[in-house]
Protein backbone atom coordinates (compact mmCIF):
# COMPACT_ATOMS: atom_id res chain seq x y z
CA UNK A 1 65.19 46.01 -24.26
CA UNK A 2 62.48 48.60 -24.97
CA UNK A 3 60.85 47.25 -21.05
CA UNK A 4 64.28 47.80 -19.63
CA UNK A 5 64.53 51.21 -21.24
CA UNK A 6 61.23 52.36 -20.11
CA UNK A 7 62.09 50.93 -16.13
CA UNK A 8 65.10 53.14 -16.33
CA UNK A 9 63.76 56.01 -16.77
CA UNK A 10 60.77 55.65 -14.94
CA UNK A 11 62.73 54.32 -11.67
CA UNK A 12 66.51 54.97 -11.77
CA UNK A 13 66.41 58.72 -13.49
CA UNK A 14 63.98 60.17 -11.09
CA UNK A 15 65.50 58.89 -8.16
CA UNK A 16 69.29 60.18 -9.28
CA UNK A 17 67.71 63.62 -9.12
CA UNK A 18 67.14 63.12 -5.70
CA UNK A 19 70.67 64.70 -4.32
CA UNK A 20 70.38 67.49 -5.82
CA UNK A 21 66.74 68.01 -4.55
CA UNK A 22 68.41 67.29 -0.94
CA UNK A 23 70.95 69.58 -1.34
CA UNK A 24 68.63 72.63 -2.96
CA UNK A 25 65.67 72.13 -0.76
CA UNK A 26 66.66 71.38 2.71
CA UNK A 27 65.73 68.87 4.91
CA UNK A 28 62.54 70.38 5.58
CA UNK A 29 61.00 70.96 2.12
CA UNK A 30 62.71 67.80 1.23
CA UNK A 31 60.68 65.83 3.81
CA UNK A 32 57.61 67.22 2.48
CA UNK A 33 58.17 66.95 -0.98
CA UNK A 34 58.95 63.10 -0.17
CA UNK A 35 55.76 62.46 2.00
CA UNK A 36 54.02 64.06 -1.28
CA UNK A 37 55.65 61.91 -3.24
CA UNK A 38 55.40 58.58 -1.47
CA UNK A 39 51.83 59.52 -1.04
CA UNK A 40 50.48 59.58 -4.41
CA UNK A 41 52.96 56.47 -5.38
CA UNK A 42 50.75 54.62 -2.59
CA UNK A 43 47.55 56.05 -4.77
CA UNK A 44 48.79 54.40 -8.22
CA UNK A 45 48.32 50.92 -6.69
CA UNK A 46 44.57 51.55 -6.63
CA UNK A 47 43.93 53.02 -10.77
CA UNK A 48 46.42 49.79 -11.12
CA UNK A 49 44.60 47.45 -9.83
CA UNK A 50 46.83 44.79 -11.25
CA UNK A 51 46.02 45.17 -14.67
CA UNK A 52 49.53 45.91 -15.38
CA UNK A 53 49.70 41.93 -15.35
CA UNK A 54 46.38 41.03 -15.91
CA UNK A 55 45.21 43.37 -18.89
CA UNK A 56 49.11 42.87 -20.08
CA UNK A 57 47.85 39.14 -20.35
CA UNK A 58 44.74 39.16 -21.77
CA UNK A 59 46.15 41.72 -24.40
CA UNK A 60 48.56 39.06 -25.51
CA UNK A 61 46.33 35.96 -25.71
CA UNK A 62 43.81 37.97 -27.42
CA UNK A 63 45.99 40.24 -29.51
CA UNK A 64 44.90 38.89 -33.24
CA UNK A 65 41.28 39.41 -31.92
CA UNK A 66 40.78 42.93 -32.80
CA UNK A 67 36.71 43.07 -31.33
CA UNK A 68 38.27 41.42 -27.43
CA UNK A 69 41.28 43.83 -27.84
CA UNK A 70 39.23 47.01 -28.45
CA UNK A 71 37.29 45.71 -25.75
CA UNK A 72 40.02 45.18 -23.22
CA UNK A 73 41.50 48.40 -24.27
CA UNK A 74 38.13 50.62 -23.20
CA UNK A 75 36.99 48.80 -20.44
CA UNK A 76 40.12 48.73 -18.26
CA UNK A 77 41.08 52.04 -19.72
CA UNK A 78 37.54 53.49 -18.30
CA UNK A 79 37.83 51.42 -15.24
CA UNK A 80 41.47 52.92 -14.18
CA UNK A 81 40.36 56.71 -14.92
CA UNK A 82 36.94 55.85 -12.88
CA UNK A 83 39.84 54.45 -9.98
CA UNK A 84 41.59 57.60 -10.58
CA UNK A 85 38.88 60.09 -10.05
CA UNK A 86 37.95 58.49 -6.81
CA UNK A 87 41.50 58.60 -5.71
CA UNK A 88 42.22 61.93 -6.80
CA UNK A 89 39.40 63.06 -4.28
CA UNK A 90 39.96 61.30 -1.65
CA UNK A 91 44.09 63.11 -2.54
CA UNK A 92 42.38 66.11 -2.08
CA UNK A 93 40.70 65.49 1.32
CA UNK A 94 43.87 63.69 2.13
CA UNK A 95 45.94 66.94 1.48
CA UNK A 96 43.63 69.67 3.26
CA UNK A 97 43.31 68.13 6.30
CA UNK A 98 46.98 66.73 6.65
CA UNK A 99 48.73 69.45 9.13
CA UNK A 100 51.76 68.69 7.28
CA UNK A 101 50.67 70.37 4.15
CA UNK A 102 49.71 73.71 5.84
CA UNK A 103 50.72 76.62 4.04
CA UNK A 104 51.31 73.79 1.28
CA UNK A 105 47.98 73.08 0.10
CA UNK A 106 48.75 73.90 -3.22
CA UNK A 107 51.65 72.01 -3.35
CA UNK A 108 50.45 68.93 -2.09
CA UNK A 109 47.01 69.41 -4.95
CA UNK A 110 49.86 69.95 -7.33
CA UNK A 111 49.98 66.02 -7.49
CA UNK A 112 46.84 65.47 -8.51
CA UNK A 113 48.14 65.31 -11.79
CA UNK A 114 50.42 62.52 -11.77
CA UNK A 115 47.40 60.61 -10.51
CA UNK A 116 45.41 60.65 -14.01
CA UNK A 117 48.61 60.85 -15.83
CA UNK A 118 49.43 57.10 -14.54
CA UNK A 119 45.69 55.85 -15.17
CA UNK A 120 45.88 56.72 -18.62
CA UNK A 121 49.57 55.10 -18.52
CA UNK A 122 49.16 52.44 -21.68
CA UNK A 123 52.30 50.44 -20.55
CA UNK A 124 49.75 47.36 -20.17
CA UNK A 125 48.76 47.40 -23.47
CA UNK A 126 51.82 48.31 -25.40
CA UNK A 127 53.41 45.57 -23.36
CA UNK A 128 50.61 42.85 -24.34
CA UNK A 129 51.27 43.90 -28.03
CA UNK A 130 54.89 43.22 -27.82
CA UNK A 131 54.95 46.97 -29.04
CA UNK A 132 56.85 48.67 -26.63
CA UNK A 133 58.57 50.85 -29.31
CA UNK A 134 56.77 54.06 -29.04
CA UNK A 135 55.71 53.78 -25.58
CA UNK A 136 59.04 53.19 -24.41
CA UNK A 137 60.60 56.31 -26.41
CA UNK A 138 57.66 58.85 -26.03
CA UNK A 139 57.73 57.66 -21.79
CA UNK A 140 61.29 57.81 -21.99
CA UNK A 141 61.70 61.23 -23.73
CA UNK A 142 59.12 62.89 -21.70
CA UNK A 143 60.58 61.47 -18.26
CA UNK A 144 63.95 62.41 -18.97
CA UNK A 145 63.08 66.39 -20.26
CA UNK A 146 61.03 66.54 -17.22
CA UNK A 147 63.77 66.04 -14.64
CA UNK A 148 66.48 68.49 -16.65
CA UNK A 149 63.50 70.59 -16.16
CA UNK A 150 63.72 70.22 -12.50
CA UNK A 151 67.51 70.83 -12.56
CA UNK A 152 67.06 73.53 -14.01
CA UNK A 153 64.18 75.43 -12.78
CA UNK A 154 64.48 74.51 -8.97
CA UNK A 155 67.21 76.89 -7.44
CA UNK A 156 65.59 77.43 -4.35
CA UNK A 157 63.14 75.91 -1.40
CA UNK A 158 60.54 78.55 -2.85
CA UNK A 159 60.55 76.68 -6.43
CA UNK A 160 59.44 73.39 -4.58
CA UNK A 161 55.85 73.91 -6.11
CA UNK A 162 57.49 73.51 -9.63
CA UNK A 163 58.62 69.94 -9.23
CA UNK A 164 55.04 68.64 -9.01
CA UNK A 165 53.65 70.58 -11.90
CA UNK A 166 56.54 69.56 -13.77
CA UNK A 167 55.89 65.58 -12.77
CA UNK A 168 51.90 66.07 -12.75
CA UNK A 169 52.41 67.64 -17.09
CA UNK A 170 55.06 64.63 -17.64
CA UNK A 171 52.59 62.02 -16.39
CA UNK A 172 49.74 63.09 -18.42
CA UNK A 173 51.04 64.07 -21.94
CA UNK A 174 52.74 60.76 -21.66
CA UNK A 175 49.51 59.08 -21.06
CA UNK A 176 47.73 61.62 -23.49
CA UNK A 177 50.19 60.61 -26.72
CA UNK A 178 50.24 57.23 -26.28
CA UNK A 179 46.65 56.63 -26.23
CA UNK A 180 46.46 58.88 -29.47
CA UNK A 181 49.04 56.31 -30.91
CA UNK A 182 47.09 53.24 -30.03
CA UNK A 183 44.33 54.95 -31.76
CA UNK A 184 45.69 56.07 -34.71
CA UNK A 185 48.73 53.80 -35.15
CA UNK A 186 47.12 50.71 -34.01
CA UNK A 187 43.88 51.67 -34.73
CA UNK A 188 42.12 50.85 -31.53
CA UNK A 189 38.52 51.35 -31.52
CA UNK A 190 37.05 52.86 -28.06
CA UNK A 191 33.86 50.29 -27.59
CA UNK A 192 30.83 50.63 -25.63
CA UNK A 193 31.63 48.85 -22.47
CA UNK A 194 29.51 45.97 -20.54
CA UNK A 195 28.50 45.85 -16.96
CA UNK A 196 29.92 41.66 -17.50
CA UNK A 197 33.35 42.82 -18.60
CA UNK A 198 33.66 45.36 -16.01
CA UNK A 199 32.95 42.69 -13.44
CA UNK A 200 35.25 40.11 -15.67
CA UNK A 201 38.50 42.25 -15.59
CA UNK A 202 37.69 43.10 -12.08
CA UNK A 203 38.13 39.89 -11.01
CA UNK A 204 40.98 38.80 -13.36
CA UNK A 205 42.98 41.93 -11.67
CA UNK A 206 41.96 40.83 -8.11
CA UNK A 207 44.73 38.67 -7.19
CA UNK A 208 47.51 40.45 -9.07
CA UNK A 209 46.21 43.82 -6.84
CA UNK A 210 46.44 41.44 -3.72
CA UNK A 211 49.54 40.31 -4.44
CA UNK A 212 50.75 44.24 -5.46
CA UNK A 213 49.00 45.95 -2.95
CA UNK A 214 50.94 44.65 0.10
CA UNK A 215 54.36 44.91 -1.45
CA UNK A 216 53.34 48.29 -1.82
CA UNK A 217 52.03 48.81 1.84
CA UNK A 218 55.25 48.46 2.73
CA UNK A 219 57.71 49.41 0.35
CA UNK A 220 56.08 52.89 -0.23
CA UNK A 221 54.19 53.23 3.03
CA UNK A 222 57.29 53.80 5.40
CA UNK A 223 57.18 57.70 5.14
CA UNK A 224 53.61 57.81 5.24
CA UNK A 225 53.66 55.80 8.39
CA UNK A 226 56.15 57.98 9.88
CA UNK A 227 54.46 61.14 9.20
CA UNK A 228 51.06 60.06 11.25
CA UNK A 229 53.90 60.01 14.57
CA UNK A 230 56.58 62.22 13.67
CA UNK A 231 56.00 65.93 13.73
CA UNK A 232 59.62 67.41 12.81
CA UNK A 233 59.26 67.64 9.10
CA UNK A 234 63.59 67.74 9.60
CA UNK A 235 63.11 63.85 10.70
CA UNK A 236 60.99 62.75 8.28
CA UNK A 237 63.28 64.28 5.33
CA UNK A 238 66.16 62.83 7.06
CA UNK A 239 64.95 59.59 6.54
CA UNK A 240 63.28 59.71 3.43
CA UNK A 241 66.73 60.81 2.11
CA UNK A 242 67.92 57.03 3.87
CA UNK A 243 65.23 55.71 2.33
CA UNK A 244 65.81 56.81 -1.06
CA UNK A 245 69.21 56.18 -1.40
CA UNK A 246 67.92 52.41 -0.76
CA UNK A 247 65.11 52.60 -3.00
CA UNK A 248 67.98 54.09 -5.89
CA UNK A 249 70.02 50.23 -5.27
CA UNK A 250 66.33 48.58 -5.71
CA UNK A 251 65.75 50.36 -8.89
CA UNK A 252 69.01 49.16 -10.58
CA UNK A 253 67.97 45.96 -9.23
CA UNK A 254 64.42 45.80 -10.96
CA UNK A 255 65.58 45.96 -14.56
CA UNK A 256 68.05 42.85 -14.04
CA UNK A 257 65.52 40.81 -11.89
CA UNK A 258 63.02 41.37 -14.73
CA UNK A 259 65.57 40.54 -17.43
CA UNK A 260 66.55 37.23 -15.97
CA UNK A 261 63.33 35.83 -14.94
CA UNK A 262 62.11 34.63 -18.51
CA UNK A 263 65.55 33.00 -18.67
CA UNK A 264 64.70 31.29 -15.19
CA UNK A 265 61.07 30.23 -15.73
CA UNK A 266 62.17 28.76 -19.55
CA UNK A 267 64.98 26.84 -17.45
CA UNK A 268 62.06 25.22 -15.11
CA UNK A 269 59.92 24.60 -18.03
CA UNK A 270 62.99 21.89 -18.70
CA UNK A 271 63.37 20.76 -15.58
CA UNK A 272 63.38 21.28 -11.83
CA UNK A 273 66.46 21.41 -11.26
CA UNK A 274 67.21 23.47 -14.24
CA UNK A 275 65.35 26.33 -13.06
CA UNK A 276 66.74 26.01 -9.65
CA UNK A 277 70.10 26.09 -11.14
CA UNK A 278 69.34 29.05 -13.30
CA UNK A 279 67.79 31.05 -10.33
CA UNK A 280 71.23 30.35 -7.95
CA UNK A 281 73.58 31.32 -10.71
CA UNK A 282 71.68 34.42 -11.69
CA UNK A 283 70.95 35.41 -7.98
CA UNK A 284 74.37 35.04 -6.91
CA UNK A 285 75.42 37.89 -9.05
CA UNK A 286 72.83 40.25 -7.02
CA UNK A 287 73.05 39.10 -4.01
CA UNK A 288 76.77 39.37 -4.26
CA UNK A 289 76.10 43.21 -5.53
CA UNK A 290 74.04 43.71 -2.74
CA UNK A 291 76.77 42.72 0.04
CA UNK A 292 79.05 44.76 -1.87
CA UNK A 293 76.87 47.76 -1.55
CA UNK A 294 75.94 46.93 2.48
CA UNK A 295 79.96 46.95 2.91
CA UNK A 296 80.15 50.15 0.98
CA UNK A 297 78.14 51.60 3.35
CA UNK A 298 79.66 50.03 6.27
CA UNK A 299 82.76 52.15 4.88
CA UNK A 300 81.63 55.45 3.74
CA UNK A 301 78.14 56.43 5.17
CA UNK A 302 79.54 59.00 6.58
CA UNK A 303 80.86 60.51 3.51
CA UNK A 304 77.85 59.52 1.18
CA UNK A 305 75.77 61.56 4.40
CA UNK A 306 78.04 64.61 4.11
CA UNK A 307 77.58 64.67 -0.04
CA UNK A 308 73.57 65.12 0.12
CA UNK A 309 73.42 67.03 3.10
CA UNK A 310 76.09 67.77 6.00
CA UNK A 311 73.35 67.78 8.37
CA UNK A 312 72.96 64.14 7.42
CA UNK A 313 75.75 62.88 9.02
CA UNK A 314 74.49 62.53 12.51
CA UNK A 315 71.83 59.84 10.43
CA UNK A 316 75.08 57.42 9.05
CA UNK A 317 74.87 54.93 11.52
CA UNK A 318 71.21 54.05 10.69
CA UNK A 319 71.83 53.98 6.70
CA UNK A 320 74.59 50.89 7.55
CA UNK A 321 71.72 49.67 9.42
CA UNK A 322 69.09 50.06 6.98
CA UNK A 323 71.44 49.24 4.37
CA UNK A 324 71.57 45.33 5.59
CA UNK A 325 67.37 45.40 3.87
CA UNK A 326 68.46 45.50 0.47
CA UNK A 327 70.12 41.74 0.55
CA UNK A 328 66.96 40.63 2.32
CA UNK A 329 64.92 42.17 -0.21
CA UNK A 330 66.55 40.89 -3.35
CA UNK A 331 66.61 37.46 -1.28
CA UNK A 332 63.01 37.18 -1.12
CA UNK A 333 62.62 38.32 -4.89
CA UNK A 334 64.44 35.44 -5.77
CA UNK A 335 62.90 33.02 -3.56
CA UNK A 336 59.09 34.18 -4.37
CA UNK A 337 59.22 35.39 -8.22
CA UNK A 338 61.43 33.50 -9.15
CA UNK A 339 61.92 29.85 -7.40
CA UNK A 340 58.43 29.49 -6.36
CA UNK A 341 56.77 31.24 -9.28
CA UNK A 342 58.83 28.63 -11.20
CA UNK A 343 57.75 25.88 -9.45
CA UNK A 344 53.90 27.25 -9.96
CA UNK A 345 53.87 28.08 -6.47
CA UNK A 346 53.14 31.48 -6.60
CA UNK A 347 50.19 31.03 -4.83
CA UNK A 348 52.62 30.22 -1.45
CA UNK A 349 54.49 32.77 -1.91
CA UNK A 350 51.31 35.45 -2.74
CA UNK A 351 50.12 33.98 1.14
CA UNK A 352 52.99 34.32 3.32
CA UNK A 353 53.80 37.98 2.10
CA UNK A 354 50.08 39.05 2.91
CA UNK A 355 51.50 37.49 6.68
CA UNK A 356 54.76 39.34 5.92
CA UNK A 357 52.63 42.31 5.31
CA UNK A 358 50.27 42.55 8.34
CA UNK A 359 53.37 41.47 10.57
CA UNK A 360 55.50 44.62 9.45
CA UNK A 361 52.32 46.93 9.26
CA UNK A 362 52.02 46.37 12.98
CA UNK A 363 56.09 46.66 13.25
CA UNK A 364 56.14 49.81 11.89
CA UNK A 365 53.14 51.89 13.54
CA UNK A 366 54.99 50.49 16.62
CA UNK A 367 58.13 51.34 16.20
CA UNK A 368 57.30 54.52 14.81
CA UNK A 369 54.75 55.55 17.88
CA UNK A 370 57.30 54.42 20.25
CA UNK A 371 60.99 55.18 18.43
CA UNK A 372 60.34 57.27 15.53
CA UNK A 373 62.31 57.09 12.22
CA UNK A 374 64.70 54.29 14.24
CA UNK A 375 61.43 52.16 14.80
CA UNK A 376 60.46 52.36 11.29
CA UNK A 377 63.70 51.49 10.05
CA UNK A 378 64.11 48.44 12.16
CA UNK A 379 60.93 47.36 11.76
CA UNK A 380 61.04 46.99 7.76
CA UNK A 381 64.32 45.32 8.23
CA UNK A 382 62.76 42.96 10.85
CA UNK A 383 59.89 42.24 8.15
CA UNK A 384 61.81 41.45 5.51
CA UNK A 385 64.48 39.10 7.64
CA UNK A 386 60.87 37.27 8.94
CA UNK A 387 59.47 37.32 5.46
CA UNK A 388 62.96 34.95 4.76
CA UNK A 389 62.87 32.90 7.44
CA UNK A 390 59.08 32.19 6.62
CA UNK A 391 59.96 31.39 2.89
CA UNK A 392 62.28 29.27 3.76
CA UNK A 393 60.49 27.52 6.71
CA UNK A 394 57.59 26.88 4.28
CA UNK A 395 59.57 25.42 1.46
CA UNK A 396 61.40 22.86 3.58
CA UNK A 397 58.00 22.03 4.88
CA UNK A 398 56.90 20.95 1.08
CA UNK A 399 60.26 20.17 0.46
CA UNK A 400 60.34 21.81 -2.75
């Protein structure tokens, strides 16, 4: 419950504030403010380094062993803020020499923030604990304040700069409170850290990063993409406001996905066909939300268009489009996290989406060189659909 709490409001509430940031800042500003965004979303992946999973893992085996927990607690700790200062300058090199960001310098440094604040993000370690209590209510408070701070603050294209001060403050005295309650609540000692456990957690967090990092080449690289071939700012906010209303439908979906796959993978602990069983009858329900939402939009792009922005509408036709992605995607979640990950295939599945990966990479700097925002948007789609066919291709192959 407390995970599900804590993946609302760090996915869905953000993301509902998004038509009102359409509607107050414009196209233009908007399309900045989302290449800002989807920029330093891309830079998390690196201070994660997958020890969301991996630290989250050794946490719980070695929970009752207070000297490995204090341990694990300062070295990955240390290693994600080392991560994050490298990041954060390469953000700032990234930023001055973009030609997007000029006249926005500040704007874009205003970021820099949100860069620390999710190093020193505890979630890991909380979650390990099976303590996600205080985490979950101090991320939750602080996320939801900060966005009726938005609301209310940003009246104008000129208050832009407030939204990432307001996000950068959020991240880090989230980060900064619940370290001070692992350390005076849990009592976590900070310990004198190892070269041999730096190296150790490194390579425990490889694979999960591997696995992370092309998901996220994709998922959260489409406006960046765009914006090395697109120069109309007005394009690029058009379709991050396409995108986003997509990525709003995968954020619902997250929370349920993550809720039902303990009940899947403790159905193929009893058998096979259990677990297959489970995953059908608890995938049917989302895929069978996501067709309802592709006819929605079949129906009423138009009018969703016209509610953000009526300078949308000319974009409806490619949100039906796009809109066909989100059954793929939720397809492939099923198929990889939870079929093959149930089957202890997870290896297969962590293979064929680095293919999926370098296939749509190529896809999209195509399509967007050649056909713009249109390129980008059919070549994600065109990933995903040959992610599918390769999943499926590969497990009627092993006949699994």
């Amino acid at each position: 419950m407390y995970l599900f709490t804590n993946q609302f409001f760090n996915l869905i509430i953000p993301l509902l504030v998004f038509p009102f940031l359409v509607k107050t800042l414009g196209l233009a500003c908007f399309g900045l403010y989302s290449l800002a965004y989807a920029s330093v979303i891309f830079c998390f992946m690196f201070s994660d380094y997958g020890f969301n999973f991996s630290g989250s893992k050794y946490i719980a085996i070695n929970r009752d062993d207070i000297e490995k927990r204090d341990e694990a607690f300062s070295t990955i700790l240390s290693i994600k803020i080392g991560i994050a200062t490298l990041t954060a300058a390469a953000w700032i090199v990234y930023i001055v020499l973009n030609p997007k960001f000029n006249g926005f310098t500040l704007f874009g440094l205003l970021f820099i923030g949100m860069i620390f604040g999710n190093a020193i993000n505890l979630q890991w370690f909380f979650q390990g604990l099976e303590k996600l209590g205080w985490f979950s209510t101090v991320n939750s408070s602080i996320k939801l304040v900060s966005n009726i701070l938005i609301l209310l603050l940003v009246k104008s294209p000129k208050d832009m700069y407030i939204i990432p001060l307001v996000y950068s403050i959020s991240f880090l005295l989230s980060g900064i409170i619940t370290i001070l309650i692992a350390i005076y609540s849990v009592k976590v000692k900070i310990k004198f850290f190892s070269f041999h456990n730096y190296v150790e957690f490194f390579k425990e967090g490889l694979d999960y990063f591997i696995t992370i990092s092309t998901t996220s080449l994709v998922f959260n690289g489409t406006i960046i993409i765009l914006s090395f071939f697109e120069k109309d700012i007005l394009i690029i906010g058009a379709f991050s406001a396409i995108d986003r209303v997509l990525k709003i439908l995968v954020s619902v979906y997250v929370p349920y996905s993550t809720a039902i796959y303990p009940r899947n993978m403790a159905n193929f602990q009893i058998s096979p066909e259990k677990g297959k069983q489970s995953v059908f009858k608890y995938g049917s329900i989302a895929l069978i939300f996501s067709i309802g939402c592709i006819v929605f939009f079949q129906l009423f792009s138009v009018t969703a268009m016209n509610f953000l922005n009526p300078k949308l509408v000319s974009y409806a036709f490619w949100l039906q489009v796009f809109s066909a992605w989100f059954f793929f995607i939720i397809l492939n979640n099923l198929i990889g996290y939870h079929y093959l990950n149930g089957l202890n295939r997870s290896a297969l599945f962590r293979n064929t989406n680095i293919i999926y990966t370098f296939i749509t990479l190529i896809l999209m700097v195509v399509g967007c060189a050649f056909y713009s925002f249109k390129g980008c948007i059919l070549a994600v789609l065109s990933g995903e659909i040959i992610l599918t066919l390769l999943l499926v291709f590969k497990i009627k192959k092993k006949a699994l």
